[in-house]
C-alpha atoms as a PDB file:
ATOM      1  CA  UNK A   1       0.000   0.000   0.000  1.00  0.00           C
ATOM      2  CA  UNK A   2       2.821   2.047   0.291  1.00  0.00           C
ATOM      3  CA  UNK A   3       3.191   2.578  -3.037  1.00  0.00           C
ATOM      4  CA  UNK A   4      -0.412   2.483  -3.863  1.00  0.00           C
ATOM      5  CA  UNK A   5      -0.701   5.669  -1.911  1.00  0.00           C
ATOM      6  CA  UNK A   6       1.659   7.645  -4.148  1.00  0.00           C
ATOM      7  CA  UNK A   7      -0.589   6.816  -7.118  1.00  0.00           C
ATOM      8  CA  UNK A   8      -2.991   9.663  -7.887  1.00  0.00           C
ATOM      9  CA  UNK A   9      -4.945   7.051  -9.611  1.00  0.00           C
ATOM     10  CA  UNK A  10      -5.679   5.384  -6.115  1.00  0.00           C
ATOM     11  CA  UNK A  11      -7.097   9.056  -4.939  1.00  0.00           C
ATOM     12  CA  UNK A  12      -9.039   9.591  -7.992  1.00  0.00           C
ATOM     13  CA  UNK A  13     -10.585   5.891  -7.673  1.00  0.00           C
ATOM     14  CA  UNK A  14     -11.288   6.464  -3.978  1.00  0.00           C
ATOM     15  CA  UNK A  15     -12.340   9.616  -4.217  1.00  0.00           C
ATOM     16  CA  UNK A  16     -15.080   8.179  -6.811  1.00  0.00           C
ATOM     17  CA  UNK A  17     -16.177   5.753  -4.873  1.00  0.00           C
ATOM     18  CA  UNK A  18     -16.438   7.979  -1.416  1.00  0.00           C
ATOM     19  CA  UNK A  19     -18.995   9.903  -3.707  1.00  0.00           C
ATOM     20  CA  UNK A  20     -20.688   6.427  -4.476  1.00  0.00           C
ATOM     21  CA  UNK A  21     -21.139   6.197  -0.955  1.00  0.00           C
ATOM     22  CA  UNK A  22     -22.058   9.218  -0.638  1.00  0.00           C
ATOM     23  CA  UNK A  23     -24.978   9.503  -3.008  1.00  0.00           C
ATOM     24  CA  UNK A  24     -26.546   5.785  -2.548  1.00  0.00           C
ATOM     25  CA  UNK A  25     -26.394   4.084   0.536  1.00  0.00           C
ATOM     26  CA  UNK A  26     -26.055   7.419   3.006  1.00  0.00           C
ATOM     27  CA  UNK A  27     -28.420  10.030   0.966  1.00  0.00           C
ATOM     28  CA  UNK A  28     -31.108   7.835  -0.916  1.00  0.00           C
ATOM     29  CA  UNK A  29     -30.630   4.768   1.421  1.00  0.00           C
ATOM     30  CA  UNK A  30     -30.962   7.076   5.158  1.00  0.00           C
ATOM     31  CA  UNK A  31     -33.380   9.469   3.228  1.00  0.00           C
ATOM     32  CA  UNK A  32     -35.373   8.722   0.445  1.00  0.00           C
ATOM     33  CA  UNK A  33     -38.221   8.017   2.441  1.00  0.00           C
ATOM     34  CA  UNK A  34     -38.661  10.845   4.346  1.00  0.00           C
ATOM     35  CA  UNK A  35     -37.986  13.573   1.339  1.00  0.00           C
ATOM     36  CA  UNK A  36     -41.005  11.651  -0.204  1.00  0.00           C
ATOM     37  CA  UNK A  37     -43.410  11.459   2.453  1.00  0.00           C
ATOM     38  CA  UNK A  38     -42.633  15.129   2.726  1.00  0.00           C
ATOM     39  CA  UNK A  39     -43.411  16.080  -0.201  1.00  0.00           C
ATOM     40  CA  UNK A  40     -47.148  14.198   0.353  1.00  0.00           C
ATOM     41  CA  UNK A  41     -45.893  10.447  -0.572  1.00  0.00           C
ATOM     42  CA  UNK A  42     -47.794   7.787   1.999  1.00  0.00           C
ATOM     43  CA  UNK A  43     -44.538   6.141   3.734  1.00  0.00           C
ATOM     44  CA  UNK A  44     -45.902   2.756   2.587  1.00  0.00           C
ATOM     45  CA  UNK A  45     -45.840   3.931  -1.211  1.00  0.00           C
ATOM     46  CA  UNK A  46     -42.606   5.504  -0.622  1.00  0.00           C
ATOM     47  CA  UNK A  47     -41.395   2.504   0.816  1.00  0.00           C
ATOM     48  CA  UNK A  48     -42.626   0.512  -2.589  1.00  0.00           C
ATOM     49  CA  UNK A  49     -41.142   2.588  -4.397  1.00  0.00           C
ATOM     50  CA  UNK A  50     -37.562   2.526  -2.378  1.00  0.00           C
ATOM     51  CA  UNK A  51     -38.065  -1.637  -2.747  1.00  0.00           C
ATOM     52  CA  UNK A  52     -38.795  -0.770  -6.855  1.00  0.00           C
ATOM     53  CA  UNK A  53     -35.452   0.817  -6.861  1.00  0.00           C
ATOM     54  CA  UNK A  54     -33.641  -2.191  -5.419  1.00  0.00           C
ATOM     55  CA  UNK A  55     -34.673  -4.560  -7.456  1.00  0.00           C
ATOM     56  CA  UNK A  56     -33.954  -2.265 -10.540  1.00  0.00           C
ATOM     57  CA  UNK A  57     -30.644  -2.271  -9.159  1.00  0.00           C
ATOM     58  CA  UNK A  58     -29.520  -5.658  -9.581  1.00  0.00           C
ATOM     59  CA  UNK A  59     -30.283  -5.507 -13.097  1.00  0.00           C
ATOM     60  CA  UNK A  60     -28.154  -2.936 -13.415  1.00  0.00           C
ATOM     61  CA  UNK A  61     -25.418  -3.614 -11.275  1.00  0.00           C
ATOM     62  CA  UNK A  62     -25.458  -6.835 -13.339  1.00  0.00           C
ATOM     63  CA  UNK A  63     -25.280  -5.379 -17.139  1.00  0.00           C
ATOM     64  CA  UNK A  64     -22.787  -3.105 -15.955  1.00  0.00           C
ATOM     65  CA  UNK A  65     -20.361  -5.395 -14.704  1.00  0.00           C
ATOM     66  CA  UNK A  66     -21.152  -7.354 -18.268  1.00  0.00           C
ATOM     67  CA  UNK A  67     -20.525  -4.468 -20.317  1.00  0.00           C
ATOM     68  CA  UNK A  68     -17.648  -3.552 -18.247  1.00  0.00           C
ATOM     69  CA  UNK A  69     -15.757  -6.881 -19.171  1.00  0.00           C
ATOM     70  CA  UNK A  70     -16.674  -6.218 -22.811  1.00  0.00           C
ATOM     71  CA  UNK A  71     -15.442  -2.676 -23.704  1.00  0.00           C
ATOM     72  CA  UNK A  72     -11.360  -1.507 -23.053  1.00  0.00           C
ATOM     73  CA  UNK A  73     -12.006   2.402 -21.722  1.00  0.00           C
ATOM     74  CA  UNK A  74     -14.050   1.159 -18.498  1.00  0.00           C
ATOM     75  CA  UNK A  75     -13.058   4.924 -16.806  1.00  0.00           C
ATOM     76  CA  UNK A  76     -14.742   6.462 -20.072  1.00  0.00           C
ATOM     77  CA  UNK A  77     -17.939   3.748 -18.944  1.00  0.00           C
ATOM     78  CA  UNK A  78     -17.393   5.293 -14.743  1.00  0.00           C
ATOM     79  CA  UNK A  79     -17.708   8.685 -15.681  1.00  0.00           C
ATOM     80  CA  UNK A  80     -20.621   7.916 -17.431  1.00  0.00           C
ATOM     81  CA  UNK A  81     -22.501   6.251 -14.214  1.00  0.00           C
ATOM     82  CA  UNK A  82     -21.350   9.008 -11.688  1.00  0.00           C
ATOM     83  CA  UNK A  83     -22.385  11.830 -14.357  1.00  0.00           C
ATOM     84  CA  UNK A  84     -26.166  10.131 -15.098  1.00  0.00           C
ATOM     85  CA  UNK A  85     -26.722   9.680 -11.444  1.00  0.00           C
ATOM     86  CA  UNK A  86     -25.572  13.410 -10.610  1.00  0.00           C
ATOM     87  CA  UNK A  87     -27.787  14.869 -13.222  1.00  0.00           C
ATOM     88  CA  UNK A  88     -30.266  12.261 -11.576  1.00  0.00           C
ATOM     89  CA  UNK A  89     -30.039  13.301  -8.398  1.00  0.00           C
ATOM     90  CA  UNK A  90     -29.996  17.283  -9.283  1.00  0.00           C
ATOM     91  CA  UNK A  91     -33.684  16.568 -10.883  1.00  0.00           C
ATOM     92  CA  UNK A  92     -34.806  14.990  -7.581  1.00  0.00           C
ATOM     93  CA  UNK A  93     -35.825  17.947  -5.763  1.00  0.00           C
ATOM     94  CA  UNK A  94     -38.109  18.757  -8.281  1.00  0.00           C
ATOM     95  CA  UNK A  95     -39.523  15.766  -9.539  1.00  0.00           C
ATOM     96  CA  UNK A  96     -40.582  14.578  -5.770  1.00  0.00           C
ATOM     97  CA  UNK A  97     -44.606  15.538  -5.960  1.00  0.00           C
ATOM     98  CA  UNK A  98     -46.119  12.275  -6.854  1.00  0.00           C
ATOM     99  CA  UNK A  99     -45.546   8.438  -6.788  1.00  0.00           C
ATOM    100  CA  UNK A 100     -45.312   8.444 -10.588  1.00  0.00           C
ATOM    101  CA  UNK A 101     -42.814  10.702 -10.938  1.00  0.00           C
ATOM    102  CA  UNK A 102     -40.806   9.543  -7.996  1.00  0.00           C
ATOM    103  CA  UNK A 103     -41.587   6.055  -9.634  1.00  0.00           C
ATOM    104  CA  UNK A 104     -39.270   6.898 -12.797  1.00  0.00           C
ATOM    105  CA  UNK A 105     -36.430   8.457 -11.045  1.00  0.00           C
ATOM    106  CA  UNK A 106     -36.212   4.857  -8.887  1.00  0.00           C
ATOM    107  CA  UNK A 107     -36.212   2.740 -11.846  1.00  0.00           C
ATOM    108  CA  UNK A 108     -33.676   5.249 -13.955  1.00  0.00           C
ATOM    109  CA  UNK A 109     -31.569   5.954 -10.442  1.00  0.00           C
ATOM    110  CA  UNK A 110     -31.992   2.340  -9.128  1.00  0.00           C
ATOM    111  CA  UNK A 111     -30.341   1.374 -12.734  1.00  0.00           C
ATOM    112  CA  UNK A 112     -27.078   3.501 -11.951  1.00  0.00           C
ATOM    113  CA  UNK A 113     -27.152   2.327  -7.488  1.00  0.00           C
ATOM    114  CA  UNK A 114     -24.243   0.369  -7.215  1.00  0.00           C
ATOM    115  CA  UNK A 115     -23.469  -0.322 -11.254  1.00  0.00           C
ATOM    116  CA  UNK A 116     -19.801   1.723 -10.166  1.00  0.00           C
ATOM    117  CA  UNK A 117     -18.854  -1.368  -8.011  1.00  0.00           C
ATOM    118  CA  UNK A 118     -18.073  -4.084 -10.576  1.00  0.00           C
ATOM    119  CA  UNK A 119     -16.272  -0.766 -12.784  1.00  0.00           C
ATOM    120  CA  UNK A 120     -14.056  -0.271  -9.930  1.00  0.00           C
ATOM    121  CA  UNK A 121     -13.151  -3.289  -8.997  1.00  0.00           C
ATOM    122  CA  UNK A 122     -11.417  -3.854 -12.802  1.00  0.00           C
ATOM    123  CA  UNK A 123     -10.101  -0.659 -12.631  1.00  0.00           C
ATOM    124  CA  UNK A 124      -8.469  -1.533  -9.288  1.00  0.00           C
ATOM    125  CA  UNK A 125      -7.142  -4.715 -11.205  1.00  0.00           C
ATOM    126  CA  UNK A 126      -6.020  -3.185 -14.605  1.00  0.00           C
ATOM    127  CA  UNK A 127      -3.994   0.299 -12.691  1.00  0.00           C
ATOM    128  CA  UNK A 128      -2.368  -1.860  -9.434  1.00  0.00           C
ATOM    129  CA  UNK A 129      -2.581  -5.674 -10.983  1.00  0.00           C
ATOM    130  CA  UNK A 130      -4.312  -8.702 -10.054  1.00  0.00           C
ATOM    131  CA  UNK A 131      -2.223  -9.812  -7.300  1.00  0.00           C
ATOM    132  CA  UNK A 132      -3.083  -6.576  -4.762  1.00  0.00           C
ATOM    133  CA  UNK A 133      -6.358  -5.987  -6.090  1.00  0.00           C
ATOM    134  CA  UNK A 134      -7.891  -7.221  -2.551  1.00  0.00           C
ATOM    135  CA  UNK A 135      -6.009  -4.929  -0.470  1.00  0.00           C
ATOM    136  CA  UNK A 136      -6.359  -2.155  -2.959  1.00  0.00           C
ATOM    137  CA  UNK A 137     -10.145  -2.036  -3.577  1.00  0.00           C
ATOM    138  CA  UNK A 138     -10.957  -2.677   0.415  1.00  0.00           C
ATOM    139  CA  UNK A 139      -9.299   0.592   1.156  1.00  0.00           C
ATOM    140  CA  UNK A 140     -11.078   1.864  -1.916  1.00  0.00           C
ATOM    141  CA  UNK A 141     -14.333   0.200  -0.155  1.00  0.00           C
ATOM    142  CA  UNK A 142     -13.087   2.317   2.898  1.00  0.00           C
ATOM    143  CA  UNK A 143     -13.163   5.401   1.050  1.00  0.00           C
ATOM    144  CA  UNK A 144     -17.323   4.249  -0.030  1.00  0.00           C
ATOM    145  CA  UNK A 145     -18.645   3.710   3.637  1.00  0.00           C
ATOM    146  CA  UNK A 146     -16.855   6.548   4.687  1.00  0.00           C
ATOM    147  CA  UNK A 147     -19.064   8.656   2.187  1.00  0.00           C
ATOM    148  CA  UNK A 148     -22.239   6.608   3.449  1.00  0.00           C
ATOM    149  CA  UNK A 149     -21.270   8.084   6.875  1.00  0.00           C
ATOM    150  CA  UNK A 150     -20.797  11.666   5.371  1.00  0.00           C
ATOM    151  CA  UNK A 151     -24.283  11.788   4.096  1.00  0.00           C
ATOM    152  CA  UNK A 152     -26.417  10.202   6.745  1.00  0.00           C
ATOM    153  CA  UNK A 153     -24.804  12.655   9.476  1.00  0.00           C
ATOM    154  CA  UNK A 154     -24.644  15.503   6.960  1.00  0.00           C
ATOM    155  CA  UNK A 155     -27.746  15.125   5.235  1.00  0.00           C
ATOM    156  CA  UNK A 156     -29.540  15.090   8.517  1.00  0.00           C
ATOM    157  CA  UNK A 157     -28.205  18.360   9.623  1.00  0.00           C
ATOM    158  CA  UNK A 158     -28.606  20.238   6.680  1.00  0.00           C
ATOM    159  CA  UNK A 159     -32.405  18.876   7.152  1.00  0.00           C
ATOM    160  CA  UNK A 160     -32.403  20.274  10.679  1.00  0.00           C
ATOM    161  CA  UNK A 161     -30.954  23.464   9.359  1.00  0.00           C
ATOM    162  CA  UNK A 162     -32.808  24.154   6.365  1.00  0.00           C
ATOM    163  CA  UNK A 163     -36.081  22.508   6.998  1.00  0.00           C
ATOM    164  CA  UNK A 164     -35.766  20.092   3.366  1.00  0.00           C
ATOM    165  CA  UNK A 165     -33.426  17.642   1.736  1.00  0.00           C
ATOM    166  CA  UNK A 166     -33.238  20.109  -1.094  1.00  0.00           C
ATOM    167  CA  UNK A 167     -29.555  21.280  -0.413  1.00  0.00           C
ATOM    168  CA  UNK A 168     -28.409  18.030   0.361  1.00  0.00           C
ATOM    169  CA  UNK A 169     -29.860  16.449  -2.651  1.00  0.00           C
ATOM    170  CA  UNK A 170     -28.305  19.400  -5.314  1.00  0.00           C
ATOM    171  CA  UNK A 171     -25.129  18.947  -3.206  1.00  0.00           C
ATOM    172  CA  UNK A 172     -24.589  15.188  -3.798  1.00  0.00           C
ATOM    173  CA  UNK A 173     -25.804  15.153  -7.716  1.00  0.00           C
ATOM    174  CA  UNK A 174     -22.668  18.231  -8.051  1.00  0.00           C
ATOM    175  CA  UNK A 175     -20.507  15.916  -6.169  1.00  0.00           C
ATOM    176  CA  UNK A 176     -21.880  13.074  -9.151  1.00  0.00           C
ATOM    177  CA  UNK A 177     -20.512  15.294 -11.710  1.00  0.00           C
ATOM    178  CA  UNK A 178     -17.230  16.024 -10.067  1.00  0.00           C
ATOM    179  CA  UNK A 179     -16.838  11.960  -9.550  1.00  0.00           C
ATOM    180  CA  UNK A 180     -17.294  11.913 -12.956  1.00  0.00           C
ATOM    181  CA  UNK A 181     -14.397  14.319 -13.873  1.00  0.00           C
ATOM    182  CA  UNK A 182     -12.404  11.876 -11.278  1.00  0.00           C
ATOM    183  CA  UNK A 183     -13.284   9.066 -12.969  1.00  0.00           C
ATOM    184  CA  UNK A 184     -11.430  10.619 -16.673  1.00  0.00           C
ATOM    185  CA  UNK A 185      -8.087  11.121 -14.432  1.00  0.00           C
ATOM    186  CA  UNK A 186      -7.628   7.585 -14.548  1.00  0.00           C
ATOM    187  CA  UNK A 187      -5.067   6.144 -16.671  1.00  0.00           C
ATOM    188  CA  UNK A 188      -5.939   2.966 -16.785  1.00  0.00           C
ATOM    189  CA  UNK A 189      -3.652   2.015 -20.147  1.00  0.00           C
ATOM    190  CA  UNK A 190      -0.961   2.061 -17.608  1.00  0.00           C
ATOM    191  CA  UNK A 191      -0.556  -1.578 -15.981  1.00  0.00           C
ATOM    192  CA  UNK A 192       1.420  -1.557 -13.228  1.00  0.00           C
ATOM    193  CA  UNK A 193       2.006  -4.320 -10.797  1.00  0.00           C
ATOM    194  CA  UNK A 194       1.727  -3.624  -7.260  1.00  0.00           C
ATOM    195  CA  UNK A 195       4.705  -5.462  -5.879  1.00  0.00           C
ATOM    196  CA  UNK A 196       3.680  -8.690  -3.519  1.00  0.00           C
ATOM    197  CA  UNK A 197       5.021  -8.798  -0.201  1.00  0.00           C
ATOM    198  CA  UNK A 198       7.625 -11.284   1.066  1.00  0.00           C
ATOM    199  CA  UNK A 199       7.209 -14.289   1.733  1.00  0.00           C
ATOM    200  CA  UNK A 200       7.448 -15.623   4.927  1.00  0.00           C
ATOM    201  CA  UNK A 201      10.163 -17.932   5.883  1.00  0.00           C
ATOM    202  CA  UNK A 202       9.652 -21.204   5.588  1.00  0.00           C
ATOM    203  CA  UNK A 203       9.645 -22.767   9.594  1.00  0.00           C
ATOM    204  CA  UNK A 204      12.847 -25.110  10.001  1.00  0.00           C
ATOM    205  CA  UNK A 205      12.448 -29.214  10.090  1.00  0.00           C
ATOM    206  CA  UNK A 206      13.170 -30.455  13.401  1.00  0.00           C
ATOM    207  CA  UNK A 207      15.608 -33.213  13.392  1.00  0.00           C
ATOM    208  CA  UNK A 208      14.145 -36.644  13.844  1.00  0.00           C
ATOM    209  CA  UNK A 209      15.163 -38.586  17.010  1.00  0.00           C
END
Protein backbone atom coordinates (compact mmCIF):
# COMPACT_ATOMS: atom_id res chain seq x y z
CA UNK A 1 0.00 0.00 0.00
CA UNK A 2 2.82 2.05 0.29
CA UNK A 3 3.19 2.58 -3.04
CA UNK A 4 -0.41 2.48 -3.86
CA UNK A 5 -0.70 5.67 -1.91
CA UNK A 6 1.66 7.65 -4.15
CA UNK A 7 -0.59 6.82 -7.12
CA UNK A 8 -2.99 9.66 -7.89
CA UNK A 9 -4.95 7.05 -9.61
CA UNK A 10 -5.68 5.38 -6.11
CA UNK A 11 -7.10 9.06 -4.94
CA UNK A 12 -9.04 9.59 -7.99
CA UNK A 13 -10.59 5.89 -7.67
CA UNK A 14 -11.29 6.46 -3.98
CA UNK A 15 -12.34 9.62 -4.22
CA UNK A 16 -15.08 8.18 -6.81
CA UNK A 17 -16.18 5.75 -4.87
CA UNK A 18 -16.44 7.98 -1.42
CA UNK A 19 -18.99 9.90 -3.71
CA UNK A 20 -20.69 6.43 -4.48
CA UNK A 21 -21.14 6.20 -0.96
CA UNK A 22 -22.06 9.22 -0.64
CA UNK A 23 -24.98 9.50 -3.01
CA UNK A 24 -26.55 5.78 -2.55
CA UNK A 25 -26.39 4.08 0.54
CA UNK A 26 -26.05 7.42 3.01
CA UNK A 27 -28.42 10.03 0.97
CA UNK A 28 -31.11 7.83 -0.92
CA UNK A 29 -30.63 4.77 1.42
CA UNK A 30 -30.96 7.08 5.16
CA UNK A 31 -33.38 9.47 3.23
CA UNK A 32 -35.37 8.72 0.45
CA UNK A 33 -38.22 8.02 2.44
CA UNK A 34 -38.66 10.85 4.35
CA UNK A 35 -37.99 13.57 1.34
CA UNK A 36 -41.00 11.65 -0.20
CA UNK A 37 -43.41 11.46 2.45
CA UNK A 38 -42.63 15.13 2.73
CA UNK A 39 -43.41 16.08 -0.20
CA UNK A 40 -47.15 14.20 0.35
CA UNK A 41 -45.89 10.45 -0.57
CA UNK A 42 -47.79 7.79 2.00
CA UNK A 43 -44.54 6.14 3.73
CA UNK A 44 -45.90 2.76 2.59
CA UNK A 45 -45.84 3.93 -1.21
CA UNK A 46 -42.61 5.50 -0.62
CA UNK A 47 -41.39 2.50 0.82
CA UNK A 48 -42.63 0.51 -2.59
CA UNK A 49 -41.14 2.59 -4.40
CA UNK A 50 -37.56 2.53 -2.38
CA UNK A 51 -38.06 -1.64 -2.75
CA UNK A 52 -38.80 -0.77 -6.85
CA UNK A 53 -35.45 0.82 -6.86
CA UNK A 54 -33.64 -2.19 -5.42
CA UNK A 55 -34.67 -4.56 -7.46
CA UNK A 56 -33.95 -2.26 -10.54
CA UNK A 57 -30.64 -2.27 -9.16
CA UNK A 58 -29.52 -5.66 -9.58
CA UNK A 59 -30.28 -5.51 -13.10
CA UNK A 60 -28.15 -2.94 -13.42
CA UNK A 61 -25.42 -3.61 -11.27
CA UNK A 62 -25.46 -6.83 -13.34
CA UNK A 63 -25.28 -5.38 -17.14
CA UNK A 64 -22.79 -3.11 -15.96
CA UNK A 65 -20.36 -5.40 -14.70
CA UNK A 66 -21.15 -7.35 -18.27
CA UNK A 67 -20.53 -4.47 -20.32
CA UNK A 68 -17.65 -3.55 -18.25
CA UNK A 69 -15.76 -6.88 -19.17
CA UNK A 70 -16.67 -6.22 -22.81
CA UNK A 71 -15.44 -2.68 -23.70
CA UNK A 72 -11.36 -1.51 -23.05
CA UNK A 73 -12.01 2.40 -21.72
CA UNK A 74 -14.05 1.16 -18.50
CA UNK A 75 -13.06 4.92 -16.81
CA UNK A 76 -14.74 6.46 -20.07
CA UNK A 77 -17.94 3.75 -18.94
CA UNK A 78 -17.39 5.29 -14.74
CA UNK A 79 -17.71 8.69 -15.68
CA UNK A 80 -20.62 7.92 -17.43
CA UNK A 81 -22.50 6.25 -14.21
CA UNK A 82 -21.35 9.01 -11.69
CA UNK A 83 -22.38 11.83 -14.36
CA UNK A 84 -26.17 10.13 -15.10
CA UNK A 85 -26.72 9.68 -11.44
CA UNK A 86 -25.57 13.41 -10.61
CA UNK A 87 -27.79 14.87 -13.22
CA UNK A 88 -30.27 12.26 -11.58
CA UNK A 89 -30.04 13.30 -8.40
CA UNK A 90 -30.00 17.28 -9.28
CA UNK A 91 -33.68 16.57 -10.88
CA UNK A 92 -34.81 14.99 -7.58
CA UNK A 93 -35.82 17.95 -5.76
CA UNK A 94 -38.11 18.76 -8.28
CA UNK A 95 -39.52 15.77 -9.54
CA UNK A 96 -40.58 14.58 -5.77
CA UNK A 97 -44.61 15.54 -5.96
CA UNK A 98 -46.12 12.27 -6.85
CA UNK A 99 -45.55 8.44 -6.79
CA UNK A 100 -45.31 8.44 -10.59
CA UNK A 101 -42.81 10.70 -10.94
CA UNK A 102 -40.81 9.54 -8.00
CA UNK A 103 -41.59 6.05 -9.63
CA UNK A 104 -39.27 6.90 -12.80
CA UNK A 105 -36.43 8.46 -11.05
CA UNK A 106 -36.21 4.86 -8.89
CA UNK A 107 -36.21 2.74 -11.85
CA UNK A 108 -33.68 5.25 -13.96
CA UNK A 109 -31.57 5.95 -10.44
CA UNK A 110 -31.99 2.34 -9.13
CA UNK A 111 -30.34 1.37 -12.73
CA UNK A 112 -27.08 3.50 -11.95
CA UNK A 113 -27.15 2.33 -7.49
CA UNK A 114 -24.24 0.37 -7.22
CA UNK A 115 -23.47 -0.32 -11.25
CA UNK A 116 -19.80 1.72 -10.17
CA UNK A 117 -18.85 -1.37 -8.01
CA UNK A 118 -18.07 -4.08 -10.58
CA UNK A 119 -16.27 -0.77 -12.78
CA UNK A 120 -14.06 -0.27 -9.93
CA UNK A 121 -13.15 -3.29 -9.00
CA UNK A 122 -11.42 -3.85 -12.80
CA UNK A 123 -10.10 -0.66 -12.63
CA UNK A 124 -8.47 -1.53 -9.29
CA UNK A 125 -7.14 -4.72 -11.20
CA UNK A 126 -6.02 -3.19 -14.60
CA UNK A 127 -3.99 0.30 -12.69
CA UNK A 128 -2.37 -1.86 -9.43
CA UNK A 129 -2.58 -5.67 -10.98
CA UNK A 130 -4.31 -8.70 -10.05
CA UNK A 131 -2.22 -9.81 -7.30
CA UNK A 132 -3.08 -6.58 -4.76
CA UNK A 133 -6.36 -5.99 -6.09
CA UNK A 134 -7.89 -7.22 -2.55
CA UNK A 135 -6.01 -4.93 -0.47
CA UNK A 136 -6.36 -2.15 -2.96
CA UNK A 137 -10.15 -2.04 -3.58
CA UNK A 138 -10.96 -2.68 0.41
CA UNK A 139 -9.30 0.59 1.16
CA UNK A 140 -11.08 1.86 -1.92
CA UNK A 141 -14.33 0.20 -0.15
CA UNK A 142 -13.09 2.32 2.90
CA UNK A 143 -13.16 5.40 1.05
CA UNK A 144 -17.32 4.25 -0.03
CA UNK A 145 -18.65 3.71 3.64
CA UNK A 146 -16.86 6.55 4.69
CA UNK A 147 -19.06 8.66 2.19
CA UNK A 148 -22.24 6.61 3.45
CA UNK A 149 -21.27 8.08 6.87
CA UNK A 150 -20.80 11.67 5.37
CA UNK A 151 -24.28 11.79 4.10
CA UNK A 152 -26.42 10.20 6.75
CA UNK A 153 -24.80 12.66 9.48
CA UNK A 154 -24.64 15.50 6.96
CA UNK A 155 -27.75 15.13 5.24
CA UNK A 156 -29.54 15.09 8.52
CA UNK A 157 -28.20 18.36 9.62
CA UNK A 158 -28.61 20.24 6.68
CA UNK A 159 -32.41 18.88 7.15
CA UNK A 160 -32.40 20.27 10.68
CA UNK A 161 -30.95 23.46 9.36
CA UNK A 162 -32.81 24.15 6.36
CA UNK A 163 -36.08 22.51 7.00
CA UNK A 164 -35.77 20.09 3.37
CA UNK A 165 -33.43 17.64 1.74
CA UNK A 166 -33.24 20.11 -1.09
CA UNK A 167 -29.55 21.28 -0.41
CA UNK A 168 -28.41 18.03 0.36
CA UNK A 169 -29.86 16.45 -2.65
CA UNK A 170 -28.30 19.40 -5.31
CA UNK A 171 -25.13 18.95 -3.21
CA UNK A 172 -24.59 15.19 -3.80
CA UNK A 173 -25.80 15.15 -7.72
CA UNK A 174 -22.67 18.23 -8.05
CA UNK A 175 -20.51 15.92 -6.17
CA UNK A 176 -21.88 13.07 -9.15
CA UNK A 177 -20.51 15.29 -11.71
CA UNK A 178 -17.23 16.02 -10.07
CA UNK A 179 -16.84 11.96 -9.55
CA UNK A 180 -17.29 11.91 -12.96
CA UNK A 181 -14.40 14.32 -13.87
CA UNK A 182 -12.40 11.88 -11.28
CA UNK A 183 -13.28 9.07 -12.97
CA UNK A 184 -11.43 10.62 -16.67
CA UNK A 185 -8.09 11.12 -14.43
CA UNK A 186 -7.63 7.58 -14.55
CA UNK A 187 -5.07 6.14 -16.67
CA UNK A 188 -5.94 2.97 -16.79
CA UNK A 189 -3.65 2.02 -20.15
CA UNK A 190 -0.96 2.06 -17.61
CA UNK A 191 -0.56 -1.58 -15.98
CA UNK A 192 1.42 -1.56 -13.23
CA UNK A 193 2.01 -4.32 -10.80
CA UNK A 194 1.73 -3.62 -7.26
CA UNK A 195 4.71 -5.46 -5.88
CA UNK A 196 3.68 -8.69 -3.52
CA UNK A 197 5.02 -8.80 -0.20
CA UNK A 198 7.63 -11.28 1.07
CA UNK A 199 7.21 -14.29 1.73
CA UNK A 200 7.45 -15.62 4.93
CA UNK A 201 10.16 -17.93 5.88
CA UNK A 202 9.65 -21.20 5.59
CA UNK A 203 9.65 -22.77 9.59
CA UNK A 204 12.85 -25.11 10.00
CA UNK A 205 12.45 -29.21 10.09
CA UNK A 206 13.17 -30.46 13.40
CA UNK A 207 15.61 -33.21 13.39
CA UNK A 208 14.14 -36.64 13.84
CA UNK A 209 15.16 -38.59 17.01
Amino acid sequence: MRQVIRSADFWWLAGGFAVCGYTTNGLIGTHFISHAAEHGIAEVTAAGIFGLMGGVNILGTIATGMLADRISQRRILLACLFGFRGLSLLALPFISDSPASLTIFAILYGLNWFATAPVNQLLAADIFGRRSVGQVYGWVFFAHQAGSALAAFSGGVLHNVFGDYQITFLSAGLAGLAAAGFSLQLREGRHREVAAPPAPPAPALSSAR
